[in-house]
N, C-alpha and C. Protein backbone atom coordinates (compact mmCIF):
# COMPACT_ATOMS: atom_id res chain seq x y z
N UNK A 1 102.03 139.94 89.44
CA UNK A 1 100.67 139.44 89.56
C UNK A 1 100.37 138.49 88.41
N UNK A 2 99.47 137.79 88.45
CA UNK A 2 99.06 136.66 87.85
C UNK A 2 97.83 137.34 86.94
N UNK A 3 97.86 137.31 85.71
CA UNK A 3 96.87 137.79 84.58
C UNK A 3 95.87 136.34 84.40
N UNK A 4 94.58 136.47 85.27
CA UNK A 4 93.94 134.99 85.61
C UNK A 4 93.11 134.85 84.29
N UNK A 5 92.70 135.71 83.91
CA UNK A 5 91.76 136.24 82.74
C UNK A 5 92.61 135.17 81.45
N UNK A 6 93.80 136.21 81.54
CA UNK A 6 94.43 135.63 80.09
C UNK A 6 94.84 134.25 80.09
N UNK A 7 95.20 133.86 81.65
CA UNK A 7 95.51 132.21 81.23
C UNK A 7 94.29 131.36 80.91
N UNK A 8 93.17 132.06 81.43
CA UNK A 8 91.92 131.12 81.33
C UNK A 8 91.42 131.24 79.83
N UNK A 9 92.09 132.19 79.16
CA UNK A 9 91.73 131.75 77.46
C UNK A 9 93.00 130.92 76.75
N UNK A 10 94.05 130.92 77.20
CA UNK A 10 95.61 130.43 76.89
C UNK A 10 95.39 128.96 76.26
N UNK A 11 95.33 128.85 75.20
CA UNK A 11 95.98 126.95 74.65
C UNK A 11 96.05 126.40 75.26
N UNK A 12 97.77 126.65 76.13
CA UNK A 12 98.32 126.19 77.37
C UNK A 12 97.17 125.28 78.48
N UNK A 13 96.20 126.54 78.61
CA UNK A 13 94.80 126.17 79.85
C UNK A 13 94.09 125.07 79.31
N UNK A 14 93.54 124.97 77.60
CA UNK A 14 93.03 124.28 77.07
C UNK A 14 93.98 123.16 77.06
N UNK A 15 95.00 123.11 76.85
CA UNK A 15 96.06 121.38 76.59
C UNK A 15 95.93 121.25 78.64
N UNK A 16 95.79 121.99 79.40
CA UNK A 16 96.11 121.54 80.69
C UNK A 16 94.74 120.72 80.91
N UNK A 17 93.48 121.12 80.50
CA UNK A 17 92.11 120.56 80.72
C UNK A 17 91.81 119.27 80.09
N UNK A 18 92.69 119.32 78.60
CA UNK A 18 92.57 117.70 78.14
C UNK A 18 93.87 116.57 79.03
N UNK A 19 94.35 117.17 79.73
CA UNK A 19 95.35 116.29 80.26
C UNK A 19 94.84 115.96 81.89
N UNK A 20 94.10 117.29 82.01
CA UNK A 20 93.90 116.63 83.85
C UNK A 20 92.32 115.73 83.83
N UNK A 21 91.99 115.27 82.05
CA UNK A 21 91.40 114.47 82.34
C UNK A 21 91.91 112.33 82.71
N UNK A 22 93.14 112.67 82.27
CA UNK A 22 93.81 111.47 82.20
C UNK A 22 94.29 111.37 83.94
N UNK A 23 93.13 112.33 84.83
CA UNK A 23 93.47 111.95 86.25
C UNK A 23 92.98 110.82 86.52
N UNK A 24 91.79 110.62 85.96
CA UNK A 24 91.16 109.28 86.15
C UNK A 24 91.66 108.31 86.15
N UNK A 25 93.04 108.31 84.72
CA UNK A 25 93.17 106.69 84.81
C UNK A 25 94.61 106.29 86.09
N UNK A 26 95.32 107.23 87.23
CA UNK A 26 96.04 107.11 87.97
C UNK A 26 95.43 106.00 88.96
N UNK A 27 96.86 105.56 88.95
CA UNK A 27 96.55 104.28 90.38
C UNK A 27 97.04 104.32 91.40
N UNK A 28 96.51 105.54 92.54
CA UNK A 28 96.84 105.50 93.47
C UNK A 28 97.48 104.74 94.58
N UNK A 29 96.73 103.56 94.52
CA UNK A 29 97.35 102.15 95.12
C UNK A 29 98.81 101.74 94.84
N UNK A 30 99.32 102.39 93.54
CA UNK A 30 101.04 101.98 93.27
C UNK A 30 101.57 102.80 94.06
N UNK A 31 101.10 104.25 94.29
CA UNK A 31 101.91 105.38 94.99
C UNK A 31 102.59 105.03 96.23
N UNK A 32 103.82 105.41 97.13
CA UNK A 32 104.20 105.26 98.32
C UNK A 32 103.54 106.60 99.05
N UNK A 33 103.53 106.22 100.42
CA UNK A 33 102.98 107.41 101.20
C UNK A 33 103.36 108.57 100.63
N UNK A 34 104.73 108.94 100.33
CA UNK A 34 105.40 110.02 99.84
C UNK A 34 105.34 110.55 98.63
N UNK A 35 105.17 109.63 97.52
CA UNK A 35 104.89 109.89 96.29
C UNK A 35 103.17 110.20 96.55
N UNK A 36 102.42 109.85 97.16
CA UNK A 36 100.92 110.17 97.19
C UNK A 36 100.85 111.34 97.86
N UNK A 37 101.47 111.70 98.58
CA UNK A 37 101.28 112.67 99.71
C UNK A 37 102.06 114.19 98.49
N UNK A 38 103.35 113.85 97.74
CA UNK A 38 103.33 114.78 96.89
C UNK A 38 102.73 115.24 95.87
N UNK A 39 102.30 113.66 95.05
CA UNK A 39 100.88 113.60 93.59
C UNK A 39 99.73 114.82 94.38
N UNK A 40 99.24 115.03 95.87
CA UNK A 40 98.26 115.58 96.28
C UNK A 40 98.56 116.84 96.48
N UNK A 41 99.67 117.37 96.93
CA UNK A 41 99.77 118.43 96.64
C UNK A 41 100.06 119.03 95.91
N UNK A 42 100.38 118.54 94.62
CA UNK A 42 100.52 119.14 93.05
C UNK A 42 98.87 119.27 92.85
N UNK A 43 98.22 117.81 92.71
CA UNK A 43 96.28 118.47 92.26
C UNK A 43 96.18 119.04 93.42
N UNK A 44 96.32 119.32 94.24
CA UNK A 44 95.19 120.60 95.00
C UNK A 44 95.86 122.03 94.83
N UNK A 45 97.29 122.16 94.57
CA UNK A 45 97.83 123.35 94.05
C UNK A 45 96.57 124.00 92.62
N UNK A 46 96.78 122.91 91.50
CA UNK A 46 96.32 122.90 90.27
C UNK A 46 94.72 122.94 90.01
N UNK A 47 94.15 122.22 91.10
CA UNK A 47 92.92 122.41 91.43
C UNK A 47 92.43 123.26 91.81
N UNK A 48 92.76 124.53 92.39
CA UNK A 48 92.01 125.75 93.21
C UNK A 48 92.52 126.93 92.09
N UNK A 49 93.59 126.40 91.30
CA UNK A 49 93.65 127.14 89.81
C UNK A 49 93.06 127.06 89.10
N UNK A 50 92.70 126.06 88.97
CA UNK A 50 91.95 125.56 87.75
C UNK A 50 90.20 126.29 88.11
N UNK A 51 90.07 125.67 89.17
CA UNK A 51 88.54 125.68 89.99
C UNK A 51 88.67 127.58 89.84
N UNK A 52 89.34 128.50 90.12
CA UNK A 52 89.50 129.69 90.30
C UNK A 52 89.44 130.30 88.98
N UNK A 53 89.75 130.11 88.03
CA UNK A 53 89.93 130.30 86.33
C UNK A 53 88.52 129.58 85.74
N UNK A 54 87.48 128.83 85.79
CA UNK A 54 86.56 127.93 85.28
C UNK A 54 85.44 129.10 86.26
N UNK A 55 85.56 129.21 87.75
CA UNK A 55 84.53 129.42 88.38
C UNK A 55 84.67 130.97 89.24
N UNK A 56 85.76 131.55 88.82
CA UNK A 56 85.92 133.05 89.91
C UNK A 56 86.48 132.67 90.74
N UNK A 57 87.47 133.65 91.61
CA UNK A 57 87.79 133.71 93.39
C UNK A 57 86.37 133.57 94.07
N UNK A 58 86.24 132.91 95.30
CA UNK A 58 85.23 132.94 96.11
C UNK A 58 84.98 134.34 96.63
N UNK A 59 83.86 134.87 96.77
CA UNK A 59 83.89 136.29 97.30
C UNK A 59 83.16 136.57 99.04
N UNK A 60 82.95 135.03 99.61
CA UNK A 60 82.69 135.16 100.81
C UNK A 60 82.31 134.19 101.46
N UNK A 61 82.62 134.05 102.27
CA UNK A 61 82.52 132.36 103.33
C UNK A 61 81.76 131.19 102.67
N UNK A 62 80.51 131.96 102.48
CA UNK A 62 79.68 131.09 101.50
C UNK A 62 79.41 130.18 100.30
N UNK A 63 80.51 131.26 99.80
CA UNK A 63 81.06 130.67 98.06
C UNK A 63 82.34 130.21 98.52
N UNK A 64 82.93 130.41 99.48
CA UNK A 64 84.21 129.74 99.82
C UNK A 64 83.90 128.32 100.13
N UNK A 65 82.90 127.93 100.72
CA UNK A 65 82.30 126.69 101.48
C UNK A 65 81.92 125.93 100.52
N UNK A 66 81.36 126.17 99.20
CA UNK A 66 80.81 125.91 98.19
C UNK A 66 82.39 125.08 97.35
N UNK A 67 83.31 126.92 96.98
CA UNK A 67 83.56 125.94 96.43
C UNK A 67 84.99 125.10 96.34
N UNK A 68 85.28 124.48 98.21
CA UNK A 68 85.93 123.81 98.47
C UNK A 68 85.37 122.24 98.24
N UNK A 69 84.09 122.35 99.04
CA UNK A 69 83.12 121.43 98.67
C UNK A 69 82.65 120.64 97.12
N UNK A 70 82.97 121.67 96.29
CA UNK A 70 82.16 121.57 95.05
C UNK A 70 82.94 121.08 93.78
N UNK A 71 84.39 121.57 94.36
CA UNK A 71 85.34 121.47 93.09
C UNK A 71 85.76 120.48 92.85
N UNK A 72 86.13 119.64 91.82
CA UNK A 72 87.23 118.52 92.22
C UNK A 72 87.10 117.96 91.15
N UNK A 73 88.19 116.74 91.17
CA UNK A 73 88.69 116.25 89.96
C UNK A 73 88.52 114.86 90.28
N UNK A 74 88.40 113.46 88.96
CA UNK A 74 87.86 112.07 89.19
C UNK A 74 89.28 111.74 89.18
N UNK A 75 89.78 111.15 90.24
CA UNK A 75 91.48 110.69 90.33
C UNK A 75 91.33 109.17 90.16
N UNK A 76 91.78 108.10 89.74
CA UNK A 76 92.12 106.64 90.15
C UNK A 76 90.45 106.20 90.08
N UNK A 77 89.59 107.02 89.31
CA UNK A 77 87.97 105.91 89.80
C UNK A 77 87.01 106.91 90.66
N UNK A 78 87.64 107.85 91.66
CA UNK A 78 87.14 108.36 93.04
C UNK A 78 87.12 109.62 92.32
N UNK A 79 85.80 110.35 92.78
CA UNK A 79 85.94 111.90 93.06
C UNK A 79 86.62 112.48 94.32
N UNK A 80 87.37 113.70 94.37
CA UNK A 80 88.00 113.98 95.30
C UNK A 80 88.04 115.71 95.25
N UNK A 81 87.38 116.48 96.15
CA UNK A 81 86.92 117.67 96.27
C UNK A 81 88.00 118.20 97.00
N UNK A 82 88.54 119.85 96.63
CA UNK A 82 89.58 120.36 97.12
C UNK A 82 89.32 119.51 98.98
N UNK A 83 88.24 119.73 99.55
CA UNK A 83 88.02 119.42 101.04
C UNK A 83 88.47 118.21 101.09
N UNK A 84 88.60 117.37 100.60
CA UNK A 84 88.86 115.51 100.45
C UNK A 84 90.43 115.55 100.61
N UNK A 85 90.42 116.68 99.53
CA UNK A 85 91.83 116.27 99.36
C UNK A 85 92.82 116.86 100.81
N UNK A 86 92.14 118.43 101.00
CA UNK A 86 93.24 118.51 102.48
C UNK A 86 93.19 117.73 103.40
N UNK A 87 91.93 117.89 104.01
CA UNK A 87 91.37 117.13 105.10
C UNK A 87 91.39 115.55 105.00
N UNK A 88 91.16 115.14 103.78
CA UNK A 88 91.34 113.67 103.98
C UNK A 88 92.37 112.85 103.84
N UNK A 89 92.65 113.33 102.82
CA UNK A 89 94.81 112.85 102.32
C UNK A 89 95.56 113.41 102.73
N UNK A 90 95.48 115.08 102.78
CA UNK A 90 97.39 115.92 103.20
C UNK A 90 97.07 115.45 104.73
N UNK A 91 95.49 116.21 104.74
CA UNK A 91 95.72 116.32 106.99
C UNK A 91 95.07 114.77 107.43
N UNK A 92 95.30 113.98 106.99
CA UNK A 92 95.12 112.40 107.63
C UNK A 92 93.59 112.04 108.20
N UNK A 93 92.45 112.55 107.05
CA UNK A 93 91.26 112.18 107.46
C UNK A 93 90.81 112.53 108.93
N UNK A 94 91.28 114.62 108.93
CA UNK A 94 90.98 115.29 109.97
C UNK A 94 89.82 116.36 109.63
N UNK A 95 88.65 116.36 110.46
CA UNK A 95 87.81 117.27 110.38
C UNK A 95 88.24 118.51 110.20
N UNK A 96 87.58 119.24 108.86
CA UNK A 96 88.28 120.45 108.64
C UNK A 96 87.63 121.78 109.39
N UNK A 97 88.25 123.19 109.48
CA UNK A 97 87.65 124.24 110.03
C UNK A 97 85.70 123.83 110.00
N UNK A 98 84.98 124.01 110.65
CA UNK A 98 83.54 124.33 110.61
C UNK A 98 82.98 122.91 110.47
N UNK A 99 84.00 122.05 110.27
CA UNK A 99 83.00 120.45 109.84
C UNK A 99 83.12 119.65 110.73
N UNK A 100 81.78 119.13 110.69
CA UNK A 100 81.09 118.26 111.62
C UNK A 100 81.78 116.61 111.76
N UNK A 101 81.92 116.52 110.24
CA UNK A 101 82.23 115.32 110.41
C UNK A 101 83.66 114.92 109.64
N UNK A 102 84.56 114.16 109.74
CA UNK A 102 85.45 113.99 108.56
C UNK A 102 85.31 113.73 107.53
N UNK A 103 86.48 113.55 106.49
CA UNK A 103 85.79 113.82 105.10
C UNK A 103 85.67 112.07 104.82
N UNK A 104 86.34 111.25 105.27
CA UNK A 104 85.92 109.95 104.88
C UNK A 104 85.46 109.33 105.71
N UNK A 105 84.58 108.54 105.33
CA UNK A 105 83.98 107.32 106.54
C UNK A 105 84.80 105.96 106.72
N UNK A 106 85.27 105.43 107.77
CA UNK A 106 86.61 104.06 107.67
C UNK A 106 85.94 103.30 106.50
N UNK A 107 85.65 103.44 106.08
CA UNK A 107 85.49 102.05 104.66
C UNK A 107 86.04 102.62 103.82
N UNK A 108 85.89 104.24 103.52
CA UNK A 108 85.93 104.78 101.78
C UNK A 108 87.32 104.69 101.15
N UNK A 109 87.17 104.08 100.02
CA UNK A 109 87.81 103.69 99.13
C UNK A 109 89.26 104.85 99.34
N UNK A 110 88.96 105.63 99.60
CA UNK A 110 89.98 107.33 98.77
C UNK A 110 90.72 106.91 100.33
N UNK A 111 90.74 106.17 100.98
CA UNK A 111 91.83 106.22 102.42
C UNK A 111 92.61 105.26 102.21
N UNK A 112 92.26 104.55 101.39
CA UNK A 112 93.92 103.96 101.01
C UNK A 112 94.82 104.31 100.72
């Protein structure tokens, strides 16, 4: 089992928080489909860790909805919320479980 407590006081956690701020300065636009499609599943691995250690496990649909919606990291310029990131980058700008609409609109920047 994973001791969530102790990594969330760990150095380690602290050097990981000054570094996943240097998400910002990535340029997505250099990436190939493949290299982008893997860069995304490393932050959304790291992201629902991170988001899970900063904010608790979700304890019910509600806070689950929240905080897929809520979490996220500034990549290349763009905010990008755990939901952005499945639904819009891994699953190809597909409406996720319960949502109405997709996560990008054809113009937004983050579908390149």
């Amino acid at each position: 089992t994973v001791d969530y407590k102790a990594m969330s006081r760990s150095l380690y956690f602290e050097r990981y928080c000054d570094l996943a701020v240097q998400l910002q300065q990535v340029e997505l636009l250099s990436l190939s489909r493949e290299e982008k499609l893997a860069f995304f599943i490393n932050v959304y691995n790291a992201l629902v860790i991170h988001g899970n250690l900063r904010l608790g496990f979700p304890k019910n649909i509600w806070q689950r909805y929240r905080f897929f919606n809520y979490v996220s990291y500034f990549i290349g310029g763009q905010v990008f919320t755990l939901q952005d990131i499945e639904n819009g980058v891994l699953r190809g700008n597909r409406k996720g479980v319960a949502q109405l609409l997709k996560p990008f609109s054809r113009n937004d920047p983050r579908l390149q």
